[in-house]
C-alpha atoms as a PDB file:
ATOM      1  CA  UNK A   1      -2.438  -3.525  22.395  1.00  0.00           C
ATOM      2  CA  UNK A   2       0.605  -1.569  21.801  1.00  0.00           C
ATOM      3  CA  UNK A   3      -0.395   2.468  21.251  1.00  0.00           C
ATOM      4  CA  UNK A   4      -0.380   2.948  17.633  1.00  0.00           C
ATOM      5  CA  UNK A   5      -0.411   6.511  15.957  1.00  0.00           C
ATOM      6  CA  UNK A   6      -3.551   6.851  14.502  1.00  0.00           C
ATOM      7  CA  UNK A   7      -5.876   9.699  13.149  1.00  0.00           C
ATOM      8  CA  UNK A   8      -9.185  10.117  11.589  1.00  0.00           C
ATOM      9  CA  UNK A   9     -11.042  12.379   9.506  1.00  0.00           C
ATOM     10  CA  UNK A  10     -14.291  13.593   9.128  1.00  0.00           C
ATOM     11  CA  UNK A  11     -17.397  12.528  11.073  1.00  0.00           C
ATOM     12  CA  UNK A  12     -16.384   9.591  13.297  1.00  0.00           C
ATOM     13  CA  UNK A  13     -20.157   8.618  13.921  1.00  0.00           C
ATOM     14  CA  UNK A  14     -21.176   8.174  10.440  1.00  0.00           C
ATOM     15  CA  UNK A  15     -20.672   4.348   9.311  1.00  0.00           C
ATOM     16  CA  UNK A  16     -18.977   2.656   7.962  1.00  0.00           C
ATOM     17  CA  UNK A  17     -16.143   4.155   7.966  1.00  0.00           C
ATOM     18  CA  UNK A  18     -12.738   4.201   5.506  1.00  0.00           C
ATOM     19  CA  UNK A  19      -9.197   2.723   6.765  1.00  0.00           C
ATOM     20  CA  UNK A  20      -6.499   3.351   4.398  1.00  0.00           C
ATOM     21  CA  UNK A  21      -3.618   0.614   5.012  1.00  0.00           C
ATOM     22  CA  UNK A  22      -0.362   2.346   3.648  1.00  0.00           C
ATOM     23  CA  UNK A  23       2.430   0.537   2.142  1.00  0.00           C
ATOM     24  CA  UNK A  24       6.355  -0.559   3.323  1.00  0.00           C
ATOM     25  CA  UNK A  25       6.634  -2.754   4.758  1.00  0.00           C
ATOM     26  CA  UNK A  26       8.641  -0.443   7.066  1.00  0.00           C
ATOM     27  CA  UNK A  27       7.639   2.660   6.270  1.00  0.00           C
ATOM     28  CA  UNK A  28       5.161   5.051   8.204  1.00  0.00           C
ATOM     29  CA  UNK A  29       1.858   6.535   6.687  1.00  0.00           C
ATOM     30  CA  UNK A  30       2.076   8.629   3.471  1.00  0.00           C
ATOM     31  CA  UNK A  31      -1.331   8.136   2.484  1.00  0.00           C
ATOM     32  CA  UNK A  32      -2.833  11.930   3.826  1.00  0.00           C
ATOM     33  CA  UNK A  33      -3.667  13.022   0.383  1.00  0.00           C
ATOM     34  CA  UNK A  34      -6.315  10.477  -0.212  1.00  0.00           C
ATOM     35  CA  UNK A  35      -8.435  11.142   3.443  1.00  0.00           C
ATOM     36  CA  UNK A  36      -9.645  14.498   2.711  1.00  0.00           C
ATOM     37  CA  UNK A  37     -10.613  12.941  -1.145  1.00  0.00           C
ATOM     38  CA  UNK A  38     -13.605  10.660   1.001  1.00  0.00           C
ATOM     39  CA  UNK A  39     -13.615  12.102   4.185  1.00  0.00           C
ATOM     40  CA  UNK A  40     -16.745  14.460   3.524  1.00  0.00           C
ATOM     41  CA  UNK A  41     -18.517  10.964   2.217  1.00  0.00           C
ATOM     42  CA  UNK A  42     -17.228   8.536   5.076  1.00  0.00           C
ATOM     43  CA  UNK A  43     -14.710   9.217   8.006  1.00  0.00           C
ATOM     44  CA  UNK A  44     -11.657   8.025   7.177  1.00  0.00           C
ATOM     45  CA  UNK A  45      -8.854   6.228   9.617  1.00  0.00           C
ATOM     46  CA  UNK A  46      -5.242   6.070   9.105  1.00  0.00           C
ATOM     47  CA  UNK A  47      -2.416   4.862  11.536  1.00  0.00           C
ATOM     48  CA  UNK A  48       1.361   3.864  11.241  1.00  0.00           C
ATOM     49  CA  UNK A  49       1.773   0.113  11.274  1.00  0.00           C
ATOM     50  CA  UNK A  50       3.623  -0.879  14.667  1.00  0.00           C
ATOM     51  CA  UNK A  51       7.226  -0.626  14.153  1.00  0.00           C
ATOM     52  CA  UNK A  52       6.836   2.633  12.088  1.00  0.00           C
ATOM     53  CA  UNK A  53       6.582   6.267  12.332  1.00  0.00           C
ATOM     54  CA  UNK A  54       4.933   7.374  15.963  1.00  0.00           C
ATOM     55  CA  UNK A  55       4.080   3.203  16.625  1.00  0.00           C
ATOM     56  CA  UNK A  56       6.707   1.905  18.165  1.00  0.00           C
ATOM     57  CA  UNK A  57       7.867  -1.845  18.630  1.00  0.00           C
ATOM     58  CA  UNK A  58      10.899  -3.699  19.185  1.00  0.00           C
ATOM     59  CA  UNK A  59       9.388  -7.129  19.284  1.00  0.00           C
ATOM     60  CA  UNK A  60       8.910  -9.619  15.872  1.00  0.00           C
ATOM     61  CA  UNK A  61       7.008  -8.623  13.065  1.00  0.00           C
ATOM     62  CA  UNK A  62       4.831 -11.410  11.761  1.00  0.00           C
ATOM     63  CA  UNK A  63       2.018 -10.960   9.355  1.00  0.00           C
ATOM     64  CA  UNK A  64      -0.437 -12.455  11.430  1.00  0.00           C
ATOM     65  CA  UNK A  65       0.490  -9.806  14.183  1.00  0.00           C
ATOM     66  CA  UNK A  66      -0.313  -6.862  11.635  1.00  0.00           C
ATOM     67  CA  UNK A  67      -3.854  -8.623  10.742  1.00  0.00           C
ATOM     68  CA  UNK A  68      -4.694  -8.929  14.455  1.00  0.00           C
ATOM     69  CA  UNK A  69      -3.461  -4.820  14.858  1.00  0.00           C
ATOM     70  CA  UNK A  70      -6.237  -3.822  12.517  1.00  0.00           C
ATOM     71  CA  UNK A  71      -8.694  -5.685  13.917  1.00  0.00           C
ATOM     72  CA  UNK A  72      -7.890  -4.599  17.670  1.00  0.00           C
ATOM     73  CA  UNK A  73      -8.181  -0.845  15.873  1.00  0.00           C
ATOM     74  CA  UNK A  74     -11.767  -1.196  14.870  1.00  0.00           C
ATOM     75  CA  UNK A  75     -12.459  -2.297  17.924  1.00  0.00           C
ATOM     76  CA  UNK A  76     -11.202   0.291  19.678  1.00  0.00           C
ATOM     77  CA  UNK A  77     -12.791   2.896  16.852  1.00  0.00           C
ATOM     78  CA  UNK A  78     -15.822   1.110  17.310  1.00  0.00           C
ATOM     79  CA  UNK A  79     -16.229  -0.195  13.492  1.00  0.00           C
ATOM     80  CA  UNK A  80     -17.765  -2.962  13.648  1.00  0.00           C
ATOM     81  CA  UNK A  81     -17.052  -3.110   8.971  1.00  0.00           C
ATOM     82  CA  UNK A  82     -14.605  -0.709   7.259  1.00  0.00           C
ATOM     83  CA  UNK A  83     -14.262  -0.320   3.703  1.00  0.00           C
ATOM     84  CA  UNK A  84     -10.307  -0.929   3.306  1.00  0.00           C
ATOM     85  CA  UNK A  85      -8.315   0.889   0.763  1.00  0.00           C
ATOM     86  CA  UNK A  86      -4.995  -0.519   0.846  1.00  0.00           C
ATOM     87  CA  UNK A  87      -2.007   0.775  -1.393  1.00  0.00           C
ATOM     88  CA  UNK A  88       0.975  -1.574  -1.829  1.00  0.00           C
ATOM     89  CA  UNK A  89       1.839  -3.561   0.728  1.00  0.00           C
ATOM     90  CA  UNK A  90      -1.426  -2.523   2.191  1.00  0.00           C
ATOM     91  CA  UNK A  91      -3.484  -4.476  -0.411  1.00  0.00           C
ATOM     92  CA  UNK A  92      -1.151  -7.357   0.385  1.00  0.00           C
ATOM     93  CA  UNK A  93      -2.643  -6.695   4.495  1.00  0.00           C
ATOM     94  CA  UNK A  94      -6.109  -5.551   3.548  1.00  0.00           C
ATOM     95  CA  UNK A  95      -6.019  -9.233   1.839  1.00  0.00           C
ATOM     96  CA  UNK A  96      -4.951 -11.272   4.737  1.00  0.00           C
ATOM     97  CA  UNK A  97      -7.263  -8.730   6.977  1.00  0.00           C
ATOM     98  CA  UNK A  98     -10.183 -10.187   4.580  1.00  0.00           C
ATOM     99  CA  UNK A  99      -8.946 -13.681   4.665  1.00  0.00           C
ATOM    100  CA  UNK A 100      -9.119 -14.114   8.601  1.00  0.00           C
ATOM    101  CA  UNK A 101     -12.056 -11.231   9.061  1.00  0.00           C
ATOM    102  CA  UNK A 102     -14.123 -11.190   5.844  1.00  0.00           C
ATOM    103  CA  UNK A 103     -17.029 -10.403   8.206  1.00  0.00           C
ATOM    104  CA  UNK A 104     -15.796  -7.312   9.217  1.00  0.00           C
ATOM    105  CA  UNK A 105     -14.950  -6.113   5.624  1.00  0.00           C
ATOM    106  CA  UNK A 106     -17.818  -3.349   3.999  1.00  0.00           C
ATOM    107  CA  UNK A 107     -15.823  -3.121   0.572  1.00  0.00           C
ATOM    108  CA  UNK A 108     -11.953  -3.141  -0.327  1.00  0.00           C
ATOM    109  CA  UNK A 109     -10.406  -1.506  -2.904  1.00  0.00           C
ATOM    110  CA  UNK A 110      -6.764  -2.467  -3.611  1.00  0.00           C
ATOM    111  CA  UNK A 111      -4.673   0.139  -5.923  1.00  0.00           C
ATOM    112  CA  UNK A 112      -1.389  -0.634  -6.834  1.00  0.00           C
ATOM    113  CA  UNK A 113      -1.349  -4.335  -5.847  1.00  0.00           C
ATOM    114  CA  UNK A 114      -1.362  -6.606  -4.456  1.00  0.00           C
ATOM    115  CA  UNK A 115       1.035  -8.571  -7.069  1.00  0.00           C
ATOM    116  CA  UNK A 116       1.104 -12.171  -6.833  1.00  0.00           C
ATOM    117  CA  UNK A 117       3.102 -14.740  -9.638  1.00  0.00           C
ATOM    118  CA  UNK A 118       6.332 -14.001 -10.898  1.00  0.00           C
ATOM    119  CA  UNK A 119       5.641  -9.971 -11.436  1.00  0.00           C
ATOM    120  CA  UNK A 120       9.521  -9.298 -10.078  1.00  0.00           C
ATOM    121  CA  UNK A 121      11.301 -10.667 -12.878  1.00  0.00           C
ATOM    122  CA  UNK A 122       9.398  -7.900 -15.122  1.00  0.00           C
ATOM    123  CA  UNK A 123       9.504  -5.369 -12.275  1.00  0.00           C
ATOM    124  CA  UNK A 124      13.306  -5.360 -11.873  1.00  0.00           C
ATOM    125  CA  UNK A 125      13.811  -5.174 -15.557  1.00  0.00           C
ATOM    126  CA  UNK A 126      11.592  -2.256 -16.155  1.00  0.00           C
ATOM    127  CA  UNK A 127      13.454  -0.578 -12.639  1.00  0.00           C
ATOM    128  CA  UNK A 128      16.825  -1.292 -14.443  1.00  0.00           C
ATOM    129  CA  UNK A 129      15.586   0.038 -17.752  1.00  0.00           C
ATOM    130  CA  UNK A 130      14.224   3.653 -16.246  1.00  0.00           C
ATOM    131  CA  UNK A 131      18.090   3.954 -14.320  1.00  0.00           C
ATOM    132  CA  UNK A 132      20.995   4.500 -16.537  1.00  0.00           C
ATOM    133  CA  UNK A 133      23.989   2.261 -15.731  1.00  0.00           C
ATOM    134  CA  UNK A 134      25.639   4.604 -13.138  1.00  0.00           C
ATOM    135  CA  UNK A 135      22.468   5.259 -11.400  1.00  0.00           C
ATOM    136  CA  UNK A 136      22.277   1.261 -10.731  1.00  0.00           C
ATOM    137  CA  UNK A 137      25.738   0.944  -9.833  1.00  0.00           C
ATOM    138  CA  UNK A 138      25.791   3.447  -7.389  1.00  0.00           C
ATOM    139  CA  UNK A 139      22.231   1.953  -5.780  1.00  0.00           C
ATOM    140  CA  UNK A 140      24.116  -1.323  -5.854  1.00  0.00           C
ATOM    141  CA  UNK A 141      26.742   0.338  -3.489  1.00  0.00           C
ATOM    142  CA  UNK A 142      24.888   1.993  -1.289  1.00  0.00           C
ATOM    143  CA  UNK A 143      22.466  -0.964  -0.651  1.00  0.00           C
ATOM    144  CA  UNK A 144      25.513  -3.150   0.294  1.00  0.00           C
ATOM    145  CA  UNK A 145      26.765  -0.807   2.529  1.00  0.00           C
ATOM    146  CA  UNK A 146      26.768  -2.352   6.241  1.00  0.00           C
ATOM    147  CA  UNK A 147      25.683   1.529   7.367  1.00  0.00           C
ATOM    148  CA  UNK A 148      24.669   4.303   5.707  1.00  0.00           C
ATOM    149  CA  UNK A 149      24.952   8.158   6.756  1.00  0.00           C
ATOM    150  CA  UNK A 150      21.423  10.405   6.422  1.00  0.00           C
ATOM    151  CA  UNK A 151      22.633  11.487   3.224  1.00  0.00           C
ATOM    152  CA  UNK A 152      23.821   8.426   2.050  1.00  0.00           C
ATOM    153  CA  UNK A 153      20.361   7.013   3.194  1.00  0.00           C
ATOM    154  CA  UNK A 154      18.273   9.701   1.182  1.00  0.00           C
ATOM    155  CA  UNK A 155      20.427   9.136  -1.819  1.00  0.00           C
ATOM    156  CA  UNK A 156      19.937   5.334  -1.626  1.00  0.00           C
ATOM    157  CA  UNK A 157      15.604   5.977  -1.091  1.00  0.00           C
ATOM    158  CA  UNK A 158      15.778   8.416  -4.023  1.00  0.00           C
ATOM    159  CA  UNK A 159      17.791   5.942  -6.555  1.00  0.00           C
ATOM    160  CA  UNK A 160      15.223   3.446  -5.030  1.00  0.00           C
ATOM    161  CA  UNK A 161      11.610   5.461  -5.379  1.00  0.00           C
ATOM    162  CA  UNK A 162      12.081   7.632  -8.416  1.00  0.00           C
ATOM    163  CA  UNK A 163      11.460   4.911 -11.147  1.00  0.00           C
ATOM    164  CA  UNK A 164       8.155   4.154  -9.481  1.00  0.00           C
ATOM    165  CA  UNK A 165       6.301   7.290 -11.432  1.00  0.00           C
ATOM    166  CA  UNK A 166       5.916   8.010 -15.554  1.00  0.00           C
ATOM    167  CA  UNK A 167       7.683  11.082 -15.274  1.00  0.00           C
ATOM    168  CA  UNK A 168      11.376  10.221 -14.825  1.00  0.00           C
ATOM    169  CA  UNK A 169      11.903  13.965 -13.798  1.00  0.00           C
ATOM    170  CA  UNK A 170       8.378  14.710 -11.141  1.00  0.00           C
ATOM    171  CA  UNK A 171       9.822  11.463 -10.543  1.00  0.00           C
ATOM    172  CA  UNK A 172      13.048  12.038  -9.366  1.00  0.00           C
ATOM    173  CA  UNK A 173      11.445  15.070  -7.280  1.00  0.00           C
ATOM    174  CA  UNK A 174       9.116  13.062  -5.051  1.00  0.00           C
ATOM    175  CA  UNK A 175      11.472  10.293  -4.496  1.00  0.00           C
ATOM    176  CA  UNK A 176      13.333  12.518  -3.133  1.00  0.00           C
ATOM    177  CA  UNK A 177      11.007  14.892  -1.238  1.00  0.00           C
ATOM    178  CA  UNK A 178       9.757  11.275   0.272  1.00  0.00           C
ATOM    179  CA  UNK A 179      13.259  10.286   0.878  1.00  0.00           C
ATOM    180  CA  UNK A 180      13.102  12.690   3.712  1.00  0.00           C
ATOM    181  CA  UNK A 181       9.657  12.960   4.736  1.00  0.00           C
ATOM    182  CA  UNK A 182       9.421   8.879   5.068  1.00  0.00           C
ATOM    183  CA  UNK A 183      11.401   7.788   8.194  1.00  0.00           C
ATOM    184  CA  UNK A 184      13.074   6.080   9.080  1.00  0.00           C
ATOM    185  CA  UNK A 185      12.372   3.644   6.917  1.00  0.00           C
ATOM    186  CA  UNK A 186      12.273   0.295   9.559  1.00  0.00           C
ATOM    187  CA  UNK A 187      14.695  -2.512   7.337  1.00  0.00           C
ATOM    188  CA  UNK A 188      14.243  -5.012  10.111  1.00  0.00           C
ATOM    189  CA  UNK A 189      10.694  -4.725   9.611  1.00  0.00           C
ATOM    190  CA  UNK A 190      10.753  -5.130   6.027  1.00  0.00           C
ATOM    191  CA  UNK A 191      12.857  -8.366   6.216  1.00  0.00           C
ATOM    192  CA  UNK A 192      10.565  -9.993   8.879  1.00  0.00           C
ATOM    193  CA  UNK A 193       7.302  -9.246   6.567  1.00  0.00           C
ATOM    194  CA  UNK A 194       9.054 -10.266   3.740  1.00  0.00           C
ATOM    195  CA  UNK A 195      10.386 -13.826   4.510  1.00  0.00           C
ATOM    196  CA  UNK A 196       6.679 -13.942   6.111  1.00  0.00           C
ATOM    197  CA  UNK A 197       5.643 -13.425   3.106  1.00  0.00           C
ATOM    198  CA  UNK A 198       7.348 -16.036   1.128  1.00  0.00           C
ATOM    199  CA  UNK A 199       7.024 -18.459   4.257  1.00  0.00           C
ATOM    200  CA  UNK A 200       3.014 -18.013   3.440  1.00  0.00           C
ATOM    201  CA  UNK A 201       2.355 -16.311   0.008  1.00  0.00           C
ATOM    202  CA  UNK A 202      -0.673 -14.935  -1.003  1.00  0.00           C
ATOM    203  CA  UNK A 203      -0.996 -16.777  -4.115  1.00  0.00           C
ATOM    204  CA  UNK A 204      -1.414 -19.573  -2.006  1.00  0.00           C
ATOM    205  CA  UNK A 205      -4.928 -18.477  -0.742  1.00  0.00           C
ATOM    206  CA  UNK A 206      -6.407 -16.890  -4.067  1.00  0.00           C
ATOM    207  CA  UNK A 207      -9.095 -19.559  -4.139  1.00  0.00           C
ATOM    208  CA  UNK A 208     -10.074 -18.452  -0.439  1.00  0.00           C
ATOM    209  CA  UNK A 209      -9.420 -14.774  -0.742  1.00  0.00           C
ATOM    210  CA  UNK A 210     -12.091 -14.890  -4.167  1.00  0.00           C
ATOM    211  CA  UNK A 211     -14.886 -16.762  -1.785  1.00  0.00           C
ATOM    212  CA  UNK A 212     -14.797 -14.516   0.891  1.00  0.00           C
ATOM    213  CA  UNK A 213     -14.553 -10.839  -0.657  1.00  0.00           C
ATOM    214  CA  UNK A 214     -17.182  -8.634  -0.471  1.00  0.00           C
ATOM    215  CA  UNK A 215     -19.332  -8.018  -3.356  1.00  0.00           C
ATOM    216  CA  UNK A 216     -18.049  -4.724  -4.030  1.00  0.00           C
ATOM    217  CA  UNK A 217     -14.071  -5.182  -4.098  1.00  0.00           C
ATOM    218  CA  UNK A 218     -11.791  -3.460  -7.171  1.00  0.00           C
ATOM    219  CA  UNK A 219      -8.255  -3.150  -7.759  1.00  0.00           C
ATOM    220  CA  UNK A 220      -6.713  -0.299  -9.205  1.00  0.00           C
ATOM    221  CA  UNK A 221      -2.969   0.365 -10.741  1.00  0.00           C
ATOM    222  CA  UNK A 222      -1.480   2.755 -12.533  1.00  0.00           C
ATOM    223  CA  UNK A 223      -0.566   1.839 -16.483  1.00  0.00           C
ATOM    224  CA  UNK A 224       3.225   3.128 -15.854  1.00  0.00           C
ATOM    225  CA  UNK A 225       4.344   1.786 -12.533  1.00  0.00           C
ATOM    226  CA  UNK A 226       7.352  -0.327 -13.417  1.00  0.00           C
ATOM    227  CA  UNK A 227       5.709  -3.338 -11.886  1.00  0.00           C
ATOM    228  CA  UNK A 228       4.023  -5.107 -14.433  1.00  0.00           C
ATOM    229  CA  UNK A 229      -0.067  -3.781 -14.858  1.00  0.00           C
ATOM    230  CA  UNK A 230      -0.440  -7.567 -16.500  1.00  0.00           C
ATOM    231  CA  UNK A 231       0.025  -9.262 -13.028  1.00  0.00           C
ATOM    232  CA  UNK A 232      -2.865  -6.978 -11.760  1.00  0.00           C
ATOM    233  CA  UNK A 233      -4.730  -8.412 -14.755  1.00  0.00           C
ATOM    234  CA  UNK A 234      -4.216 -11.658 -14.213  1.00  0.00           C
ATOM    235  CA  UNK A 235      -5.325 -11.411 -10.635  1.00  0.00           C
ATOM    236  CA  UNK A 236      -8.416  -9.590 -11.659  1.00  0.00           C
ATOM    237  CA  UNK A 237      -9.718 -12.302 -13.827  1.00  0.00           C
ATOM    238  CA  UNK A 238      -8.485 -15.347 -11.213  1.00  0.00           C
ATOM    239  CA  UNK A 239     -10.748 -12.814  -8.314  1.00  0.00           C
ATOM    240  CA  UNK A 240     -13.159 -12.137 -10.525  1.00  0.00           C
ATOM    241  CA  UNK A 241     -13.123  -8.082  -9.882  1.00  0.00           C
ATOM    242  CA  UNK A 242     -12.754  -5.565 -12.080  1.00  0.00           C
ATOM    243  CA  UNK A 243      -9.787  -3.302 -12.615  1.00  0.00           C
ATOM    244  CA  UNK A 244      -9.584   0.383 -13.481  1.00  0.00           C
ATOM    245  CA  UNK A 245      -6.290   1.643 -15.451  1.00  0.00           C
ATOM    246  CA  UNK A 246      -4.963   4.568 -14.617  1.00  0.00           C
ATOM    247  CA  UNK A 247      -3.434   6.037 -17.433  1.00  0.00           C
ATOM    248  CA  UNK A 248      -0.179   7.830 -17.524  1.00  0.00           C
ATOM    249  CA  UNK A 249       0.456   7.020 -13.684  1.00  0.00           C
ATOM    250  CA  UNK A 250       2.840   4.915 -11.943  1.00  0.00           C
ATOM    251  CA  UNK A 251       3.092   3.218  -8.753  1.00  0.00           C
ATOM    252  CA  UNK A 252       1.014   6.273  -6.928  1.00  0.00           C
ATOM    253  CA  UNK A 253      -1.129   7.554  -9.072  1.00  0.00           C
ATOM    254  CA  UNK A 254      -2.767   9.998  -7.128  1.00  0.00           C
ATOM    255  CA  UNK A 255       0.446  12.096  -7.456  1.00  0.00           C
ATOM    256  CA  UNK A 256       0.538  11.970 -11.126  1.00  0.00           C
ATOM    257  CA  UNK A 257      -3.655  11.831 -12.169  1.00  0.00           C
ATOM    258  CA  UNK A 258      -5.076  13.443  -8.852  1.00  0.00           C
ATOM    259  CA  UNK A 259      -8.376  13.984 -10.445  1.00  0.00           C
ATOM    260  CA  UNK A 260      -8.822  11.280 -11.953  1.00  0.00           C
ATOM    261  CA  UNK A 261      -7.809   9.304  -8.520  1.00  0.00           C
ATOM    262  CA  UNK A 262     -10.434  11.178  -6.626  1.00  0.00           C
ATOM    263  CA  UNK A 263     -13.744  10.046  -8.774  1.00  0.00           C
ATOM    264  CA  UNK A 264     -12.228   6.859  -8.788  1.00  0.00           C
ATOM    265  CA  UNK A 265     -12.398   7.012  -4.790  1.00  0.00           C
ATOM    266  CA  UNK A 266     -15.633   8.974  -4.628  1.00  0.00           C
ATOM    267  CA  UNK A 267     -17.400   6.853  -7.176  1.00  0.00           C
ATOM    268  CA  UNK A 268     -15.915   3.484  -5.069  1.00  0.00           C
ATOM    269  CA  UNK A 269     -16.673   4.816  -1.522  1.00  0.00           C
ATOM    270  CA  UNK A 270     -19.720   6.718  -2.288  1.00  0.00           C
ATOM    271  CA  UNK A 271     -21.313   2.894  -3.667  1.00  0.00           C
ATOM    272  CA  UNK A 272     -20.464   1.159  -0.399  1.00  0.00           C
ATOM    273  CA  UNK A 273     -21.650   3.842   1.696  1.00  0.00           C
ATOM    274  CA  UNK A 274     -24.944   3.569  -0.382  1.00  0.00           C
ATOM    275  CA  UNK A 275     -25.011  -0.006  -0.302  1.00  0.00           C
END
């Protein structure tokens, strides 16, 4: 395997331990708030997916490739089950992970996804009602652009990222702060996932996915992220799991509710440490 950038967190010995799959596709990991929430329960692994921040790759992306990453990872952390917490995209990987490897999977907790159905349709009208009109035209430019400068690059991240929280103005902030701190965000990687994606989509498998999750698997979203909380309802009831609202938060809540995020991650890891 390919040397990914990886780190962990608290006591490596103790099992099972915590992987938290960040979101993208494309981008690196952004998820270091959440380890030191756990990490005195569990140890806790992150690691930029190949093709992002300190994991390089130049080769295809395929989902299947991602799936097998993970797997190679606990192997070579010696975790033989993890307890995944995916955000994003990562609760779309944590899912396949489970699909392919439920026996390695201690728990999974998905926040913020992943979204399955039509759920754009609503997303891109509640993105397009949080913009004003010259904010959308001028993210309509830059994203047809053939290259962009760094500037033009952050401005196009910010436009992109800001509607994603409650507050339009702490918005606006982070988006940008993460404009900067995220890179470089890997497009090519994006597009390979994503036409994966549709190729194979994960609405496809729902039946499978419900019969081999572990007993103690829960989604999580945040009431104001612009895409829709209803399509994380509707998957609760087809999986069966239950779903905790978080309210007044958007598409990462732990920026905008950080307290509240953290008993929802000590209750959740604490139980499948215990169990």
């Amino acid at each position: 395997m390919e040397a990914l950038r990886w780190e962990a967190l608290g006591d490596t010995a103790r099992r099972p331990a915590v992987v938290l799959l960040h979101g993208g596709p494309g981008l690196p990991d952004y998820l270091g708030e959440l380890a030191p929430m756990v990490a005195d329960i569990a140890p806790v692994y992150r690691y930029d997916q190949r093709g992002t921040g300190g994991s390089p790759w130049s080769g295809t992306h395929s989902l299947a490739r991602h799936v097998d990453d993970l797997a190679e990872l606990l192997d070579a952390w010696d975790v033989p089950k993890a307890v995944l917490i995916g955000h994003s995209y990562g609760t779309d990987l944590a899912s396949r992970f489970c699909l392919r490897h439920s026996d390695r999977v201690a728990a999974m907790l998905l926040m913020c996804g992943p979204f399955v159905g039509d759920w754009r349709t609503g997303y891109r009208a509640e993105r397009r009602r949080r913009m004003s009109a010259a904010q959308q035209e001028r993210l309509d430019a830059l994203a047809e652009l053939p290259q962009r400068t760094e500037e033009q690059e952050v401005e196009l991240l910010t436009l992109s990222w800001f509607t994603d929280h409650a507050d339009p103005g702490r918005g606006w902030h982070w988006a940008a702060q993460d404009a900067r701190r995220r890179r470089p965000v890997n497009w090519s990687m994006n597009r390979q996932l994503g036409r994966d994606g549709r190729a194979d989509p994960l609405d496809a498998h729902l039946t499978d996915l419900r019969a081999c999750l572990p007993a103690r698997t829960e989604l999580l979203g945040g009431t104001e992220d612009p895409r829709p909380i209803a399509a994380l309802e509707a998957l609760a009831l087809r999986l069966a799991l239950p779903l905790t609202r978080i309210e007044g938060a958007g598409h990462e809540p732990w920026l905008e509710r950080p307290d509240v995020v953290r008993a929802q991650l000590r209750r959740f890891v604490g139980g499948a440490v215990a169990g």
